[in-house]
Every structure is written in C-alpha cells, then in structure tokens.
N, C-alpha and C. Protein backbone atom coordinates (compact mmCIF):
# COMPACT_ATOMS: atom_id res chain seq x y z
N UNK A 1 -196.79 56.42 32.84
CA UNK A 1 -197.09 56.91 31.50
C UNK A 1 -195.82 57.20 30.70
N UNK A 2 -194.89 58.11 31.25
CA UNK A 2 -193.61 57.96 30.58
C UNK A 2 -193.18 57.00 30.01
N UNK A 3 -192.51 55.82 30.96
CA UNK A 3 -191.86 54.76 30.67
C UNK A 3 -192.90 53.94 29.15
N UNK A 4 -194.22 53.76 29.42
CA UNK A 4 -194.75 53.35 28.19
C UNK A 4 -194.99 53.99 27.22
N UNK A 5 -194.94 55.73 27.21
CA UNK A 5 -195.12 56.90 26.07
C UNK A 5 -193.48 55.98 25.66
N UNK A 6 -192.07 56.32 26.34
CA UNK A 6 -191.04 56.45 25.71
C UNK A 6 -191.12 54.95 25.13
N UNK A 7 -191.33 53.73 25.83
CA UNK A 7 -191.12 52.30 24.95
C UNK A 7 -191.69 52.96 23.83
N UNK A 8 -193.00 53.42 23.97
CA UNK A 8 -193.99 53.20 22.27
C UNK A 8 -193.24 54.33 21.31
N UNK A 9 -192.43 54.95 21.87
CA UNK A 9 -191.61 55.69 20.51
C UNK A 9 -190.89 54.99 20.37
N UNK A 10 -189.32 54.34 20.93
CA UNK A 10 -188.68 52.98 20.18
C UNK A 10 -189.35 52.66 19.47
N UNK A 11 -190.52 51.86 19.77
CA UNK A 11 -190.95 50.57 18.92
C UNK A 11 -191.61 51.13 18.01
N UNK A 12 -192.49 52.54 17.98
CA UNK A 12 -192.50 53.42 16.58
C UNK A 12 -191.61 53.37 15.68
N UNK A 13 -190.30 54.02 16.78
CA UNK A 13 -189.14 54.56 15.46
C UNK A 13 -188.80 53.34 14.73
N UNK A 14 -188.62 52.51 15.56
CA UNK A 14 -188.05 50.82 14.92
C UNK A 14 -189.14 50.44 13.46
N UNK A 15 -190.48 50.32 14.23
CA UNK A 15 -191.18 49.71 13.14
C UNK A 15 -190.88 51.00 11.81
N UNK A 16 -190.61 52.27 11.92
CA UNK A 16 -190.52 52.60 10.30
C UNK A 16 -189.60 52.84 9.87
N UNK A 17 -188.45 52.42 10.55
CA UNK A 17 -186.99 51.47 10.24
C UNK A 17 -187.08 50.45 9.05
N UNK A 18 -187.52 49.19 10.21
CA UNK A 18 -187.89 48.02 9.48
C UNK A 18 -188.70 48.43 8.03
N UNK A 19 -190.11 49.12 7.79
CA UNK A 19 -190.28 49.19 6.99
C UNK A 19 -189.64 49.90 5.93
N UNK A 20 -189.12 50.94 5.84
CA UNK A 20 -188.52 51.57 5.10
C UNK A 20 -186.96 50.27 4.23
N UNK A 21 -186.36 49.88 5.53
CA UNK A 21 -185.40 49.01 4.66
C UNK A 21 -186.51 47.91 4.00
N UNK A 22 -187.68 47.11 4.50
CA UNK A 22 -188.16 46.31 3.34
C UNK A 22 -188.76 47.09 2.26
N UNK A 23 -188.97 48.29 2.01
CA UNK A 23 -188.80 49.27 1.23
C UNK A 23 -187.93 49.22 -0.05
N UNK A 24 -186.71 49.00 0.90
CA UNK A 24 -185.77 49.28 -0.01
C UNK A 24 -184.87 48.35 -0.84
N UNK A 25 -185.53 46.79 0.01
CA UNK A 25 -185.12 45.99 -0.53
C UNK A 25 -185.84 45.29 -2.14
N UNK A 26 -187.37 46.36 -1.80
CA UNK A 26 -188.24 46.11 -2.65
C UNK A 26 -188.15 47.23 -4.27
N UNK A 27 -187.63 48.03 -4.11
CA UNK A 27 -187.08 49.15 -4.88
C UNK A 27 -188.44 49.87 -4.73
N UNK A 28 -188.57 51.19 -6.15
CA UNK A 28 -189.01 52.11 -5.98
C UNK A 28 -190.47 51.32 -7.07
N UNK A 29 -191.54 51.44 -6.87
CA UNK A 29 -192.85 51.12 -7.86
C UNK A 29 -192.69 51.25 -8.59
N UNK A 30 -192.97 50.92 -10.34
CA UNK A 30 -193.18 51.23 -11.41
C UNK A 30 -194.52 52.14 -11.44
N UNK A 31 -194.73 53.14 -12.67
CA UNK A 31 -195.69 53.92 -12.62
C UNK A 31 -196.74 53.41 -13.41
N UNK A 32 -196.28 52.63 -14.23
CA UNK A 32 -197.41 51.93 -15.21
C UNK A 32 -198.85 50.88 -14.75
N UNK A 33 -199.84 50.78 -14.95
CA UNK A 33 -200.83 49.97 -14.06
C UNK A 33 -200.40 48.69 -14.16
N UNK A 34 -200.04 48.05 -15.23
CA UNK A 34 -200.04 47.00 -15.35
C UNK A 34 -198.36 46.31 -14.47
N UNK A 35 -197.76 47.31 -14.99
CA UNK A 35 -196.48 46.89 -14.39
C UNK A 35 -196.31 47.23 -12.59
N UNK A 36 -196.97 47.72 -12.02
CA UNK A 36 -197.33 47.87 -10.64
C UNK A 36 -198.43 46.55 -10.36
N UNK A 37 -198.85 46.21 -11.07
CA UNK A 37 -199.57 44.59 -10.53
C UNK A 37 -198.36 43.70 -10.33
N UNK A 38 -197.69 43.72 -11.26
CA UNK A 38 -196.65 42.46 -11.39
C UNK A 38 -195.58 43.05 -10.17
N UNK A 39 -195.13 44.44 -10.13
CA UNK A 39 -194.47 44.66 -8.45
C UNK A 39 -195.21 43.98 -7.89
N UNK A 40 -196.53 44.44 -7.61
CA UNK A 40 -197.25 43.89 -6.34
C UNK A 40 -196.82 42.51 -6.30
N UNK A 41 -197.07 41.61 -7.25
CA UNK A 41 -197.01 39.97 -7.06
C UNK A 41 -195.81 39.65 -6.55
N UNK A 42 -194.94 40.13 -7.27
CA UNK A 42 -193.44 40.00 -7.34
C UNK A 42 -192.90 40.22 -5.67
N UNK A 43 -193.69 41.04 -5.23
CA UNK A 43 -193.20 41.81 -3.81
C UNK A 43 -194.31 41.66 -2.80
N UNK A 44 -195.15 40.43 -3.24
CA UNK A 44 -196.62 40.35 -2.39
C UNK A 44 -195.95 40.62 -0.46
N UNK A 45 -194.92 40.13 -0.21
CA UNK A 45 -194.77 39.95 1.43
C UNK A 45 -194.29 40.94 1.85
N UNK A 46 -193.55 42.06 0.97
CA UNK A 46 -192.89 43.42 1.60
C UNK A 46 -194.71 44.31 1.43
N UNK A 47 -195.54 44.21 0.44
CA UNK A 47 -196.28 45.19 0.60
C UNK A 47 -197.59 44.61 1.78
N UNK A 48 -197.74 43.57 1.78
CA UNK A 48 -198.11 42.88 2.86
C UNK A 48 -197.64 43.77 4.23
N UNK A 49 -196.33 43.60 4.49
CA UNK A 49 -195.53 43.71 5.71
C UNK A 49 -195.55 45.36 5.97
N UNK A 50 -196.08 46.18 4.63
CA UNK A 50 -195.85 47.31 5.13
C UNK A 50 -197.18 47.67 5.58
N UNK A 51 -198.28 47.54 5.33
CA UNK A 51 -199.60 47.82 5.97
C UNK A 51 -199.44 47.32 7.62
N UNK A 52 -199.01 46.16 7.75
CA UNK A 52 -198.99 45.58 8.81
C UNK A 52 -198.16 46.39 9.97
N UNK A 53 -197.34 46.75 9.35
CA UNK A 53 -196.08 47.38 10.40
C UNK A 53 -196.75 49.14 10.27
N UNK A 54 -196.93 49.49 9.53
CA UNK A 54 -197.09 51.02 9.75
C UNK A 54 -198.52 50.93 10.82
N UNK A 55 -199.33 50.25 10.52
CA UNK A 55 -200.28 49.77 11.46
C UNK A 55 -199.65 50.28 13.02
N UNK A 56 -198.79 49.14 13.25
CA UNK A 56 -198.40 49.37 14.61
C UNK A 56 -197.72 50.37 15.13
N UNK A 57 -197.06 50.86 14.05
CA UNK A 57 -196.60 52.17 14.41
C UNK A 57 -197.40 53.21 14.48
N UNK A 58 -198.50 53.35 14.09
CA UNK A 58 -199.26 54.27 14.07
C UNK A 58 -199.56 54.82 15.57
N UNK A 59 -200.46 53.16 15.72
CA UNK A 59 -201.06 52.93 17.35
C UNK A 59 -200.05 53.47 18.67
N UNK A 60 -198.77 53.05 17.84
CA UNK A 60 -197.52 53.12 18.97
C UNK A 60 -197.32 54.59 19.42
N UNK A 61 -197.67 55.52 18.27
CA UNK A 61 -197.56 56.66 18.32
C UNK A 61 -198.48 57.63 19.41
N UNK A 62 -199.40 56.52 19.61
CA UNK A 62 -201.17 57.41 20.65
C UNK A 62 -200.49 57.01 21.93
N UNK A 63 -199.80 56.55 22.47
CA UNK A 63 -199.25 56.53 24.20
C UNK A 63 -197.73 57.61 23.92
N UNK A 64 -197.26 57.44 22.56
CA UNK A 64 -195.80 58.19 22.89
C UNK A 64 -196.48 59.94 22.88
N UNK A 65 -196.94 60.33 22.07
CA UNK A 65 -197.70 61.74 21.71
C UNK A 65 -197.95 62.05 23.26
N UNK A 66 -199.05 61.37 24.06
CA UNK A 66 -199.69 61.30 24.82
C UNK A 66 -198.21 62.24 26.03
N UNK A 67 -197.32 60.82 26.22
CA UNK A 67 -196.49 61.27 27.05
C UNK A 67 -195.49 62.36 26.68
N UNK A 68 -195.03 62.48 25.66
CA UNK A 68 -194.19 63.26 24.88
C UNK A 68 -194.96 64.71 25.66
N UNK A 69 -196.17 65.16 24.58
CA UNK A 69 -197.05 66.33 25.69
C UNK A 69 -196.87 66.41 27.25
N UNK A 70 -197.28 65.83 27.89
CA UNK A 70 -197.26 65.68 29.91
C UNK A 70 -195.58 65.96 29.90
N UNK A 71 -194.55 65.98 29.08
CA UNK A 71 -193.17 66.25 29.56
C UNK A 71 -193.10 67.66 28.83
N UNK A 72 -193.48 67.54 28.32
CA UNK A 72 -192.96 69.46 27.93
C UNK A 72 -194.03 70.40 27.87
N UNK A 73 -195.21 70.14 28.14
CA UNK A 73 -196.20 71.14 28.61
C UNK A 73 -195.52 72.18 29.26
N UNK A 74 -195.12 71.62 30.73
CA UNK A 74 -194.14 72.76 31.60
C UNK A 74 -193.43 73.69 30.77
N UNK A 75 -192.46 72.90 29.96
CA UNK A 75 -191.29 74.47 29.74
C UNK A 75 -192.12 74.90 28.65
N UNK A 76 -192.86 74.83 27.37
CA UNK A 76 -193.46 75.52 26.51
C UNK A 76 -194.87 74.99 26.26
N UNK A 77 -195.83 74.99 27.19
CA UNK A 77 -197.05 74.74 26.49
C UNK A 77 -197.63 74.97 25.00
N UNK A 78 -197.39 76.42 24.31
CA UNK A 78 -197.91 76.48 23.35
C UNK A 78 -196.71 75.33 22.12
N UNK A 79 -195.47 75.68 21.98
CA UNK A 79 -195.04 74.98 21.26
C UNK A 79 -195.11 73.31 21.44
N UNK A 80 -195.52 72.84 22.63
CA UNK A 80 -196.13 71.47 22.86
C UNK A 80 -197.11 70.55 22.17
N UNK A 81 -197.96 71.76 22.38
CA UNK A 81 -199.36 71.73 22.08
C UNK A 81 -199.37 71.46 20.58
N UNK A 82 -198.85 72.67 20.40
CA UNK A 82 -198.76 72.73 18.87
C UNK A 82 -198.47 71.20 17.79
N UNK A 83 -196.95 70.94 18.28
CA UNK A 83 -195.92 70.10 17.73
C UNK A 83 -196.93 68.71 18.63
N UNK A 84 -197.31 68.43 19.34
CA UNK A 84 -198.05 67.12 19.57
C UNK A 84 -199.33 67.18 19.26
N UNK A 85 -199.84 68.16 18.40
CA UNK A 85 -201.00 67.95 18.08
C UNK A 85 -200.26 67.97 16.79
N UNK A 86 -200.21 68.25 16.11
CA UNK A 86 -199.49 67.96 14.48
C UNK A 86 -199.32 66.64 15.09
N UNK A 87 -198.44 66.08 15.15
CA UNK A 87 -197.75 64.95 15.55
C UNK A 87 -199.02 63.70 15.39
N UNK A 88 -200.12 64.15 16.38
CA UNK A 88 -201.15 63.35 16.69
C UNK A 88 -201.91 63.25 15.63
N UNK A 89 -201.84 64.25 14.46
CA UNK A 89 -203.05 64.26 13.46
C UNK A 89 -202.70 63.15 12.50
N UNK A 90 -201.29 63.22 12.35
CA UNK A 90 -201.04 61.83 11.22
C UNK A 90 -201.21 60.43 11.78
N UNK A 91 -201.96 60.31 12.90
CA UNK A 91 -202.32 59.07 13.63
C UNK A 91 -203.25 58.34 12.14
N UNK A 92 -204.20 59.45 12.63
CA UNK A 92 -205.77 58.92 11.54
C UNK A 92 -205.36 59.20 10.12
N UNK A 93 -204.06 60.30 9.58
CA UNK A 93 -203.96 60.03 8.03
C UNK A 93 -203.10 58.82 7.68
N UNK A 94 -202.60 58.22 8.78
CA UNK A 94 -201.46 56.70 8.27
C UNK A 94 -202.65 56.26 8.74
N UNK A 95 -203.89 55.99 8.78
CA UNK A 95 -204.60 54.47 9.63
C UNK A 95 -205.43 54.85 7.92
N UNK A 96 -205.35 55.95 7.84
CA UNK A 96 -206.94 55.89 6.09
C UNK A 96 -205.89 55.31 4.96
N UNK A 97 -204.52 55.96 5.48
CA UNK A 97 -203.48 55.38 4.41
C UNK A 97 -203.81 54.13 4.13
N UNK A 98 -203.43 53.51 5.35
CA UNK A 98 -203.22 52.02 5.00
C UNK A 98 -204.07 51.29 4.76
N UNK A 99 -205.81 51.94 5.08
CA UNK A 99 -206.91 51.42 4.54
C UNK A 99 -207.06 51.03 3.03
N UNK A 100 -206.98 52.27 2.19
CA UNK A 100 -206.35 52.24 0.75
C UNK A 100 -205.21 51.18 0.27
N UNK A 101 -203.93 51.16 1.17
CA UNK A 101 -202.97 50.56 0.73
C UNK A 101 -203.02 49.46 0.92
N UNK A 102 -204.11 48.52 1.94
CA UNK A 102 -204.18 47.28 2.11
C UNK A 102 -205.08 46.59 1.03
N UNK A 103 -205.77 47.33 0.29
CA UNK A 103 -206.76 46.61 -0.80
C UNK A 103 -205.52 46.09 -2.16
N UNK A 104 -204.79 46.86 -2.12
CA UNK A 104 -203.50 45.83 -2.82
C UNK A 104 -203.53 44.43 -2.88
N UNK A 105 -203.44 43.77 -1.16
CA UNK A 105 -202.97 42.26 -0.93
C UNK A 105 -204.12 41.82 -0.42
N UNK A 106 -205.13 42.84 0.74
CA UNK A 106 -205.64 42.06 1.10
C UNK A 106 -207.61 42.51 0.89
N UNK A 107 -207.79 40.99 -0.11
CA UNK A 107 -209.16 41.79 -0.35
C UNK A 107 -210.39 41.66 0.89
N UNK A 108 -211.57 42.44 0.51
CA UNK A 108 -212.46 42.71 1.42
C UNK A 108 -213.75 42.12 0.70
N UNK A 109 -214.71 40.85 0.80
CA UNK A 109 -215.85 40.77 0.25
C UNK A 109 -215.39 39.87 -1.24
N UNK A 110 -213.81 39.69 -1.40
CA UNK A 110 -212.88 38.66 -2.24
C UNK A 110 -212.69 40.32 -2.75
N UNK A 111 -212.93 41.04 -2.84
CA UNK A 111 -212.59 42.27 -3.67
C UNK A 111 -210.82 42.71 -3.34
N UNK A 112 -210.40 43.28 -4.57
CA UNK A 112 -209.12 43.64 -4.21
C UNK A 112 -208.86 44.56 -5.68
N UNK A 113 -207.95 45.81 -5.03
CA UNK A 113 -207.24 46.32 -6.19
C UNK A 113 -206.68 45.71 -7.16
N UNK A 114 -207.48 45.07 -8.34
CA UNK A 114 -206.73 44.02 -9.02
C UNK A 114 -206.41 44.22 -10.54
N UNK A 115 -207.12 45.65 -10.77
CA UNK A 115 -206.90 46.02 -12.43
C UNK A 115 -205.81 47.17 -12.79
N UNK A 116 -205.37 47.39 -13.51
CA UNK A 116 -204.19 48.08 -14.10
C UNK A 116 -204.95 49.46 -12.86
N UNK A 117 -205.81 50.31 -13.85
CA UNK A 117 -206.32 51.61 -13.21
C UNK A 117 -206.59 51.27 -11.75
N UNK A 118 -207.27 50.86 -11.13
CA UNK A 118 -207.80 50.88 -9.91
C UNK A 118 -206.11 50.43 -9.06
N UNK A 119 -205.39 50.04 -9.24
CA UNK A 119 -204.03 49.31 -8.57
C UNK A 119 -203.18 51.09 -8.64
N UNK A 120 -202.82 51.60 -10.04
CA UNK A 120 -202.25 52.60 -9.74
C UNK A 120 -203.08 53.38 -8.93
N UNK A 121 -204.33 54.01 -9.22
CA UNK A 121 -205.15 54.99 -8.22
C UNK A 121 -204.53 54.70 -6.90
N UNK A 122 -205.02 53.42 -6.36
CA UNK A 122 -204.35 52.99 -5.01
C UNK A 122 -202.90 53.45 -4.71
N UNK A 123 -201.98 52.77 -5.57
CA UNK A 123 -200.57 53.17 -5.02
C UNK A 123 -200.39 55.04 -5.17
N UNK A 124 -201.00 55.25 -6.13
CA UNK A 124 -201.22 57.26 -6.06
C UNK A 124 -201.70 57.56 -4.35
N UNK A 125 -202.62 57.33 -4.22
CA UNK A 125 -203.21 57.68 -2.96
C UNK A 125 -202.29 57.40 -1.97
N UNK A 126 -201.77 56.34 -1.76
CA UNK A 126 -200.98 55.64 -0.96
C UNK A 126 -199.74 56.80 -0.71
N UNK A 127 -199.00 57.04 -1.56
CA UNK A 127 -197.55 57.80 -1.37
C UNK A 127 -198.19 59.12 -1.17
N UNK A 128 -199.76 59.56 -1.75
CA UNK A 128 -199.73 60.65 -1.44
C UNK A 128 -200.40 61.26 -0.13
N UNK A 129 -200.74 60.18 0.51
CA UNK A 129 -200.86 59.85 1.89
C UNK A 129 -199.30 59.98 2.40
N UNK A 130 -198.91 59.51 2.38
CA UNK A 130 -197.32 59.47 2.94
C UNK A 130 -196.69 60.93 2.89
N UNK A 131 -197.00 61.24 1.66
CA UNK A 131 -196.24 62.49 1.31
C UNK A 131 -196.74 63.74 2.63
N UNK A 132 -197.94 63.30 2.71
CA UNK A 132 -198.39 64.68 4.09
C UNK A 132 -197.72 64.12 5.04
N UNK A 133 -197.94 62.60 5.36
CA UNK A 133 -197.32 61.79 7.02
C UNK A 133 -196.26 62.97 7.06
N UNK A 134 -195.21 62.29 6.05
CA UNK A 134 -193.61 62.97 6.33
C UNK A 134 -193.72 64.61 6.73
N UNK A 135 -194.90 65.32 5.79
CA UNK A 135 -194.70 66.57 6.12
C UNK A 135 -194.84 67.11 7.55
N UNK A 136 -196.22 66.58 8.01
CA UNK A 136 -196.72 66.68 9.33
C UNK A 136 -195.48 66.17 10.13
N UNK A 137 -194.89 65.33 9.99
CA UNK A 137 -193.77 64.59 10.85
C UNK A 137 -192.67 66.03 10.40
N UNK A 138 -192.19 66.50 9.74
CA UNK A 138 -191.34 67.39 9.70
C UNK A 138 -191.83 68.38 10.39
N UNK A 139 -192.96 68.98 10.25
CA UNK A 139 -193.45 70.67 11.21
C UNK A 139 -193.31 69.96 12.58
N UNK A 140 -194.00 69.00 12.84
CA UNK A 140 -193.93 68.29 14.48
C UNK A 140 -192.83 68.48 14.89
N UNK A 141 -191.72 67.93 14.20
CA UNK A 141 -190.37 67.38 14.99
C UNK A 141 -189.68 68.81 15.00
N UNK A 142 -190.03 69.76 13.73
CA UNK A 142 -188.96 71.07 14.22
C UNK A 142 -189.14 71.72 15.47
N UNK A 143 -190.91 71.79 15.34
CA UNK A 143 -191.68 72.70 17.08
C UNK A 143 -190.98 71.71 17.55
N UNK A 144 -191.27 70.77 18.04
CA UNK A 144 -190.56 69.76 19.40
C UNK A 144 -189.73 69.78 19.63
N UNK A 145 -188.57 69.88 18.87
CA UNK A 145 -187.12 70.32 19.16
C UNK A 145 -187.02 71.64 19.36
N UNK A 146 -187.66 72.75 19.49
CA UNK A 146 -187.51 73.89 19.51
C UNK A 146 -187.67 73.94 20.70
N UNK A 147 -188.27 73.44 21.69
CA UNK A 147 -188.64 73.11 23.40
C UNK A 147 -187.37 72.15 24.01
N UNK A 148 -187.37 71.03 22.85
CA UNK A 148 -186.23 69.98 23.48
C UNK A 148 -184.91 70.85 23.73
N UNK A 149 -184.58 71.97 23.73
CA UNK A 149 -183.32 72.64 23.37
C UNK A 149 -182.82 72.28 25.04
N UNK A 150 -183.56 72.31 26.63
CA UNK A 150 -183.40 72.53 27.35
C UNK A 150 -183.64 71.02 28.14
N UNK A 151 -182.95 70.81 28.97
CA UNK A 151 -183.29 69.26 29.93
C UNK A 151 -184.54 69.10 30.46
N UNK A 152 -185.54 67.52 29.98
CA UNK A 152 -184.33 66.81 30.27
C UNK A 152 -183.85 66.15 28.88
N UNK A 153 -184.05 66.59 27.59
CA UNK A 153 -184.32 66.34 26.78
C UNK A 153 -182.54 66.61 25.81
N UNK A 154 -182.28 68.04 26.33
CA UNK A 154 -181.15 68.79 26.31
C UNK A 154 -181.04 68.95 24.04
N UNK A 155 -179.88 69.57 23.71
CA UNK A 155 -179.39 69.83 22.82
C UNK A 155 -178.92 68.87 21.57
N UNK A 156 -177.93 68.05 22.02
CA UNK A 156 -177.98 66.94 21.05
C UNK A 156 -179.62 65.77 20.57
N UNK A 157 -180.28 65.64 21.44
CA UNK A 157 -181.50 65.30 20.77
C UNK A 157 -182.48 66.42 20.24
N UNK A 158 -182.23 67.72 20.59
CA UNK A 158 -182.90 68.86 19.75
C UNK A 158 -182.14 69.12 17.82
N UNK A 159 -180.95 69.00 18.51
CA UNK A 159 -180.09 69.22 16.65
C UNK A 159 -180.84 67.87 16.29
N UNK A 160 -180.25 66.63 16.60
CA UNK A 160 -181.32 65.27 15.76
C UNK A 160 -182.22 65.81 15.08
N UNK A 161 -183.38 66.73 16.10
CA UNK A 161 -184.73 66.69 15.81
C UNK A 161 -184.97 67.49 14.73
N UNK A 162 -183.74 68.82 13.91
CA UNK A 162 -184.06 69.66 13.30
C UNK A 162 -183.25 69.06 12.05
N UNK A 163 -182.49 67.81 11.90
CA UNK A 163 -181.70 67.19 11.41
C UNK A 163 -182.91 65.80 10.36
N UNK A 164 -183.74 65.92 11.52
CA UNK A 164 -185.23 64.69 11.29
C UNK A 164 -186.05 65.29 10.44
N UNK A 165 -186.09 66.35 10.82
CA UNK A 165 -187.18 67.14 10.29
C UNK A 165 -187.12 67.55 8.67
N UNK A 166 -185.72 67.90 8.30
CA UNK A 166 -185.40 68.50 7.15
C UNK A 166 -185.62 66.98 6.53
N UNK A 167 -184.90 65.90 7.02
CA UNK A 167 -185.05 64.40 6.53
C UNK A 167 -186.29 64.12 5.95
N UNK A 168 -187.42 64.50 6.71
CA UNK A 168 -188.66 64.06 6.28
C UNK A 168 -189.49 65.00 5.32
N UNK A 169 -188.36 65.83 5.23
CA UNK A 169 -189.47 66.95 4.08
C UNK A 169 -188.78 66.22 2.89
N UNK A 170 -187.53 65.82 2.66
CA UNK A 170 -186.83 64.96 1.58
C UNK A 170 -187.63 63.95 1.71
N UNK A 171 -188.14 63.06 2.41
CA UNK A 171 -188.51 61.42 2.88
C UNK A 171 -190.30 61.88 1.87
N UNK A 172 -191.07 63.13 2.27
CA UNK A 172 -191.96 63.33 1.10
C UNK A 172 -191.60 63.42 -0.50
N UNK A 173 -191.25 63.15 -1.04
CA UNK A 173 -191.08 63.00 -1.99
C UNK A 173 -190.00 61.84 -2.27
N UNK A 174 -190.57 60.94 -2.55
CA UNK A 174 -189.16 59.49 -2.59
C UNK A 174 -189.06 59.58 -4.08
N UNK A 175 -189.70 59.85 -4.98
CA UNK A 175 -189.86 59.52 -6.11
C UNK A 175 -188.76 60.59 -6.88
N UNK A 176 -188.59 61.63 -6.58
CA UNK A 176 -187.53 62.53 -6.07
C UNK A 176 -186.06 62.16 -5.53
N UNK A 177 -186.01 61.44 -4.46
CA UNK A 177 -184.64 60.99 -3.73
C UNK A 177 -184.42 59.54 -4.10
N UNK A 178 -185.22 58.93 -4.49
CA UNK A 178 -185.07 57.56 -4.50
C UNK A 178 -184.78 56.49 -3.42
N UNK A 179 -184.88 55.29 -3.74
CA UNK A 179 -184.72 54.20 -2.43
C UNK A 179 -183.68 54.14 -1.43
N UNK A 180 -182.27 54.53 -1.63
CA UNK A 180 -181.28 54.91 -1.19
C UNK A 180 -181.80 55.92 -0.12
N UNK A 181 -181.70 57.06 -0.54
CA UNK A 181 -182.20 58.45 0.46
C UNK A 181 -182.76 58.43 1.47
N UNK A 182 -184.36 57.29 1.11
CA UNK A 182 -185.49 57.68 1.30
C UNK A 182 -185.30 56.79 2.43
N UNK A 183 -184.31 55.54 2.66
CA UNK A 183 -184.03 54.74 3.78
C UNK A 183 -182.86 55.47 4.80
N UNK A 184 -182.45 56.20 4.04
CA UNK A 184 -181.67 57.41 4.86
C UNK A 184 -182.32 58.40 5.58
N UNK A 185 -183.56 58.72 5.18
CA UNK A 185 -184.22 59.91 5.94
C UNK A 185 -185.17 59.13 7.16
N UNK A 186 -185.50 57.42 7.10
CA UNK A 186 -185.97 57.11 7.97
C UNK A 186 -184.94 56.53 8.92
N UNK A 187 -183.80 56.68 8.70
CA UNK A 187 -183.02 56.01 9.83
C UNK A 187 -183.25 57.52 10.98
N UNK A 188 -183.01 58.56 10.23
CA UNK A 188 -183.19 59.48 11.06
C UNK A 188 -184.33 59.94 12.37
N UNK A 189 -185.39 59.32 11.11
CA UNK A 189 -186.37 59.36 12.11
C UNK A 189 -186.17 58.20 13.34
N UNK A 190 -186.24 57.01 12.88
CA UNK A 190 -185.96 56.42 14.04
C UNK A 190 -185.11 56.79 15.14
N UNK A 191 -183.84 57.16 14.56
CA UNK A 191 -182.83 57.56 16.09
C UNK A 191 -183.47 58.73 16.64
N UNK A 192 -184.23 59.82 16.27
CA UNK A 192 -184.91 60.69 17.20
C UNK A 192 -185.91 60.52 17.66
N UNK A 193 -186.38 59.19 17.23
CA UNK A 193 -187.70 58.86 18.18
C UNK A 193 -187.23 58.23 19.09
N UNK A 194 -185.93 57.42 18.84
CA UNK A 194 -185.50 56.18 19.93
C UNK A 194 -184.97 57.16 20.72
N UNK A 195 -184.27 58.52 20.55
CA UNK A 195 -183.59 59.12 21.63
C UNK A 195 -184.71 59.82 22.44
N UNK A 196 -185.76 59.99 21.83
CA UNK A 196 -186.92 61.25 22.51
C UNK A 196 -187.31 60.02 23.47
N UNK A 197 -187.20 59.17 22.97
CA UNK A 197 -188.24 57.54 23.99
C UNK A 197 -187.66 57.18 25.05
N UNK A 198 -185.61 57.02 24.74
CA UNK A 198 -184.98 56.77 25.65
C UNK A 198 -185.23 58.02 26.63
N UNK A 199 -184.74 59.10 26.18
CA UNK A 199 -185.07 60.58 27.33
C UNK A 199 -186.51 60.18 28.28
N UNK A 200 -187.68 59.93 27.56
CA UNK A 200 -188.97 59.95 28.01
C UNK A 200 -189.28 58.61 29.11
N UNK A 201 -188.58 57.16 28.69
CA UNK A 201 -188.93 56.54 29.79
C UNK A 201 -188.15 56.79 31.22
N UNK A 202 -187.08 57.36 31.48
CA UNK A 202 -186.37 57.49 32.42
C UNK A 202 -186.66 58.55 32.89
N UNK A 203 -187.38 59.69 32.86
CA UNK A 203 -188.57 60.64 33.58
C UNK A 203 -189.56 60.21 34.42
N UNK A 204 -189.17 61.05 35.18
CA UNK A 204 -190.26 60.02 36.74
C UNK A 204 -191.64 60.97 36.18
C-alpha cells in the first residue's frame, strides 16, 4: 500500500504541475462571455487537457490519502485524521469541478457551454471550485506537516509542507496573483507531494 499510496502522490503532484504550466502557457481567462468563448477556441487543447489531467489527479489522490493516513495514524491520530480527511474531501469537489468545466469542450447529448452567459457561469463555477480545492489543500497540508515534523517523514519535508500550504491559500485566488505566481504556488505543491510520496513508498 505504501509504495502505491507514495507512486500516486508523484504522479498527483506531477499531473498539477503539468497542468498548471499549460495554464500558464494559456494565460489568465478573459471575464467577458463572449471573449471567454474565443479563449476557449483559441486554447481548445490546454482546456481540454486540463479536465483530463486534474481527472487523474484526483483519482491519484484516493490510494495516496489512503496510505499517507496508515503512516501517521501512529504518531498523531487525531491530526491524521483530521488533515487526511480534509485532504480526501476535495477528491469529490475536483471530480463536480471538472464535471462543470468539461461542458466547455466536451458536449453531452451535442450540448455544450456554447453562449456568452452560460460559458462565463461555467468558467465562474470552475475557479470557484478551485478556489476551495486550494483552500482545503492548504488546511490539509499545514495539519500534515504538523505530524510530519518527526521521522520518517522528518523536518525539511514538514517546512515544504507549511511553505505549500501558505502557496495554496495564494494559488486560491489566481485572479489576484496572476499566471506567473499561480505556476509558482503549484510547483510547490508538487515538490511536497513528490517528497511526501518519495518518504511514503520506501516505508515498509
């Protein structure tokens, strides 16, 4: 269980890596309806690519949670508990996210977000979906590092984690930090998921 909890955080942290830089290669949305259609067109394969990839990261997240918990139950059950159940709840708010955010590209019944109003509503919902992810991802990662302080997890991946955390309360609000930042606050996340993953598969 370890060894596949810790792979599925890599390949978490990675996939919202990747997305975040096609993010950023895509810039920040326009707010206007009409002019958020023409992003969309303009950028059909990054917003494509991001439903697709947060997708897997999501899933990736239900074996790492899983194992993440079974390793630190021992030294702090309640702050475990706590911080991997937060952790676990933004499973199902990124899977409704991307329900919303996929009617963008991909329609259902030929239906698709395709008019000025109904396209912004969507991208509203969308970031403001995100905007909790990051938060929930910030309370998670501070409890979790507040346990990680001690092996086998130790200190330098606990500072990361309180380093991640502040990242993702900035990473809620992009519209705020802009595209620059906002690919800055997910590099963070990734290296503390890749370090919590590396720690986690090499645990017997």
């Amino acid at each position: 269980m370890n060894k596949l909890g810790g792979a599925a955080f890599i390949a978490s942290g990675l996939l919202f890596l990747l997305r975040a830089i096609l993010d950023f290669t895509a810039g920040a949305p326009p707010t206007n309806g009409v002019e958020i259609l023409a992003w969309v067109a303009s950028h059909k394969l990054v917003v494509s690519l991001d439903s697709e990839i947060l997708f897997f990261a999501a899933v990736s997240l239900v074996p790492a949670v899983i194992a993440l918990y079974y390793s630190l139950a021992g030294v702090d059950r309640a702050k475990a508990t706590l911080g991997c159940g937060v952790m676990a709840v933004t499973i199902p708010v990124l899977a409704a996210t991307l329900v919303m955010h996929g009617r963008l590209v991909y329609p259902i019944y030929g239906i698709r977000a395709d008019t000025p109003d109904v396209a912004a509503l969507v991208l509203a919902l969308f970031y403001g979906g995100m905007h909790a992810i990051y938060l929930l991802l910030a309370g998670a990662t501070f409890v979790l590092s507040l346990v990680m302080r001690v092996e086998p997890y130790g200190r330098p991946v606990a500072y990361l984690g309180f380093a991640t955390a502040a990242a993702q309360i900035a990473a809620s609000y992009p519209d705020a930090i802009g595209p620059s930042w906002m690919l800055v606050t997910q590099v963070f996340l990734a290296a503390w998921f890749c370090a919590v993953g590396w720690k986690l598969k090499d645990l017997l």
